[in-house]
C-alpha atoms as a PDB file:
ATOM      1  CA  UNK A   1     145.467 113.467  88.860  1.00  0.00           C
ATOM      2  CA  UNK A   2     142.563 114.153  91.365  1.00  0.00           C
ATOM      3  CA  UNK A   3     140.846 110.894  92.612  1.00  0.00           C
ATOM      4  CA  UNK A   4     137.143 110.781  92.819  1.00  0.00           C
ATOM      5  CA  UNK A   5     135.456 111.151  96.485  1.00  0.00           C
ATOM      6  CA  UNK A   6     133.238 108.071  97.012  1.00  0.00           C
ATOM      7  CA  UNK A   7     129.995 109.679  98.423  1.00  0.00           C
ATOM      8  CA  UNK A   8     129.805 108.678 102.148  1.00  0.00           C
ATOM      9  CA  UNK A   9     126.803 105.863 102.738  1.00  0.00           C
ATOM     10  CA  UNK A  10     125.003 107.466 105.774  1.00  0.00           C
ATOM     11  CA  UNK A  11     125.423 104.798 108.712  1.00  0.00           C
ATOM     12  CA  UNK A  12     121.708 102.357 109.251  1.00  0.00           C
ATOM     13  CA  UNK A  13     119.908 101.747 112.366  1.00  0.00           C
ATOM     14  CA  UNK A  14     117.604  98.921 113.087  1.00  0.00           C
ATOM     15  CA  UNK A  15     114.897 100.157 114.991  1.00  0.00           C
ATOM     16  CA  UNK A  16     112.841  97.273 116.160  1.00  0.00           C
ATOM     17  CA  UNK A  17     109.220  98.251 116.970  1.00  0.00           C
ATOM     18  CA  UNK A  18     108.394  95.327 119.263  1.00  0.00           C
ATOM     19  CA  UNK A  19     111.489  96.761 121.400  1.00  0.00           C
ATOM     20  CA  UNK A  20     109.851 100.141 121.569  1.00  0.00           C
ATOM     21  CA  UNK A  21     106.962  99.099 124.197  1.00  0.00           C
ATOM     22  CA  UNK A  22     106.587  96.469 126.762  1.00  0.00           C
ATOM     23  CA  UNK A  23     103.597  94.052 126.079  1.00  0.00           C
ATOM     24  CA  UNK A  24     100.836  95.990 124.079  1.00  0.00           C
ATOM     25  CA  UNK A  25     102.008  99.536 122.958  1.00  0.00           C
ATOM     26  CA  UNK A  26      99.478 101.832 124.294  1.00  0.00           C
ATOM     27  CA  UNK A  27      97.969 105.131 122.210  1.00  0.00           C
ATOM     28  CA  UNK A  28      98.911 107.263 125.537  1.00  0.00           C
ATOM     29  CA  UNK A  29     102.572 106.676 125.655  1.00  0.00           C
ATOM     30  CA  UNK A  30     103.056 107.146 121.768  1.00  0.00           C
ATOM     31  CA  UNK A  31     105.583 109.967 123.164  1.00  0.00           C
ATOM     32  CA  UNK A  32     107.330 107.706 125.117  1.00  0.00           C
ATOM     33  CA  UNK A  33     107.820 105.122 121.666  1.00  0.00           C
ATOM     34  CA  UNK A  34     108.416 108.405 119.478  1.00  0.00           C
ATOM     35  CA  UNK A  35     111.196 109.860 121.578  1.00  0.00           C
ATOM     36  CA  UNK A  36     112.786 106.038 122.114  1.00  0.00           C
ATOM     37  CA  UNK A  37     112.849 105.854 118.148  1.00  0.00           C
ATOM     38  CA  UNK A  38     114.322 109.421 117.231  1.00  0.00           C
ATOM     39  CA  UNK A  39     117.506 109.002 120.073  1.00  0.00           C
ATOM     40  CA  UNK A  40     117.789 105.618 118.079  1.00  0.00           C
ATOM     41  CA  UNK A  41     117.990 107.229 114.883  1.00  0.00           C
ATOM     42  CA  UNK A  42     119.946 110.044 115.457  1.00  0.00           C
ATOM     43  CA  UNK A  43     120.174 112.477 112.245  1.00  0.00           C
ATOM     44  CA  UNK A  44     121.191 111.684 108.766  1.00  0.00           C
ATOM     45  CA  UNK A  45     121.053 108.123 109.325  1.00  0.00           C
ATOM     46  CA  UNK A  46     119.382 105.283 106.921  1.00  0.00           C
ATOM     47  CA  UNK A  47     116.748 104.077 109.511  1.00  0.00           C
ATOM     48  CA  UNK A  48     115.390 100.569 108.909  1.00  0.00           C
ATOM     49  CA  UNK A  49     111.781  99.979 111.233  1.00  0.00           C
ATOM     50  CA  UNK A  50     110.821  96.544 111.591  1.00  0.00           C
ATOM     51  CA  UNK A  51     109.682  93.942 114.208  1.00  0.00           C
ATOM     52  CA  UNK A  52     106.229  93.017 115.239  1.00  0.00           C
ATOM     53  CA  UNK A  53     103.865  96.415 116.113  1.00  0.00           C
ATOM     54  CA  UNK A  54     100.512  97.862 115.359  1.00  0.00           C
ATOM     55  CA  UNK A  55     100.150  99.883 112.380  1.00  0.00           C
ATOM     56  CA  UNK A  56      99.372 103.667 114.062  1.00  0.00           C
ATOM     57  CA  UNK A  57     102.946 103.031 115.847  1.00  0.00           C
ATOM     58  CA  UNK A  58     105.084 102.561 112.433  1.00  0.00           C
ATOM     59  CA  UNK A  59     102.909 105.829 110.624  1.00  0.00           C
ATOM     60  CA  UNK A  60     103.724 107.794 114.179  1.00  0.00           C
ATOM     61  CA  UNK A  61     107.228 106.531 113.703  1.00  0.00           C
ATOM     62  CA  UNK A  62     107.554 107.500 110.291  1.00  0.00           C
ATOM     63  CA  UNK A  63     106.036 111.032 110.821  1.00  0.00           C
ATOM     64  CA  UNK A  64     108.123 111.829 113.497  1.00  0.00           C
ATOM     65  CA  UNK A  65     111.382 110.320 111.743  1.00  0.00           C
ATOM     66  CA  UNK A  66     110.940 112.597 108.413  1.00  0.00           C
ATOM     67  CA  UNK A  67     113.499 114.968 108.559  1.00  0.00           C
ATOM     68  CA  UNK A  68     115.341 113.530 111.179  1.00  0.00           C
ATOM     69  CA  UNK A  69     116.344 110.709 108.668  1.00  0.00           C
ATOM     70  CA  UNK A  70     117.721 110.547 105.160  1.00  0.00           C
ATOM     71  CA  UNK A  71     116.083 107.446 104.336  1.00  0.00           C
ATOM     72  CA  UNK A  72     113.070 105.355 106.054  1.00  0.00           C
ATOM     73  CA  UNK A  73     112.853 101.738 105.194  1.00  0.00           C
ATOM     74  CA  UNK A  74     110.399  99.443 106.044  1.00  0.00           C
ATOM     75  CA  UNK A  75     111.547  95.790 106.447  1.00  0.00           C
ATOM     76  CA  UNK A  76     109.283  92.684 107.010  1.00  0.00           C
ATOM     77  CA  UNK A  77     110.202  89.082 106.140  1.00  0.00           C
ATOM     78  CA  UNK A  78     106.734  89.444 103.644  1.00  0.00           C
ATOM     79  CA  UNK A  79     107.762  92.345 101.606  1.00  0.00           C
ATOM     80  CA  UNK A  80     111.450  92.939 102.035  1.00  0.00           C
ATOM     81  CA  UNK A  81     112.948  96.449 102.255  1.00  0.00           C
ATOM     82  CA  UNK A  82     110.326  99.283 101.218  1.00  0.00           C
ATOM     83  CA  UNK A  83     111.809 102.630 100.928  1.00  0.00           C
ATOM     84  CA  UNK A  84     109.119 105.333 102.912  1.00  0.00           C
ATOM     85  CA  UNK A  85     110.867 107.875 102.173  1.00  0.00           C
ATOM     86  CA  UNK A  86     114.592 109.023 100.501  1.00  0.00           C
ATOM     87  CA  UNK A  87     116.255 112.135 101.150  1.00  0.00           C
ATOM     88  CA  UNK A  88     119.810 111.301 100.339  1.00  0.00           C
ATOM     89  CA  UNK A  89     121.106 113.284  97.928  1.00  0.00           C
ATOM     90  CA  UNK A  90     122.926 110.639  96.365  1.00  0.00           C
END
């Protein structure tokens, strides 16, 4: 009798925005905050942004995450998890 594989749950990372940038995040160093996030992530990771930060930062996050994650989740104490984006398989 063959068992059944339980499909592996790709490990999450809490990126917190607020930690991202010192003060006020600044347009010119959105390199800086986009390079911080993706070593963060890694690859093939579930990827949860939250924390306090200004709207451009989380789209510039979540462009430059696609791909690099299997799943983007957006967590605020308002709305709760919302999914961005899923490309597990699963």
């Amino acid at each position: 009798m063959e068992l059944e594989k339980t499909p592996k749950i790709p490990k999450r990372v809490v990126i917190d925005v607020q930690e991202l940038y010192n003060g006020t995040a600044k347009l010119e160093k959105i390199p800086k905050y986009v390079e911080k996030a993706v070593q963060i992530a890694g690859n093939g990771k579930e990827v949860v942004v939250t924390g306090a930060g200004p709207v451009w930062l989380y789209l510039c996050l979540a462009h430059a995450l696609h791909g690099k994650a299997c799943r983007l989740i957006y967590s605020s104490p308002v709305t709760g998890d919302v999914v961005i984006f899923n490309h597990d398989p699963r």
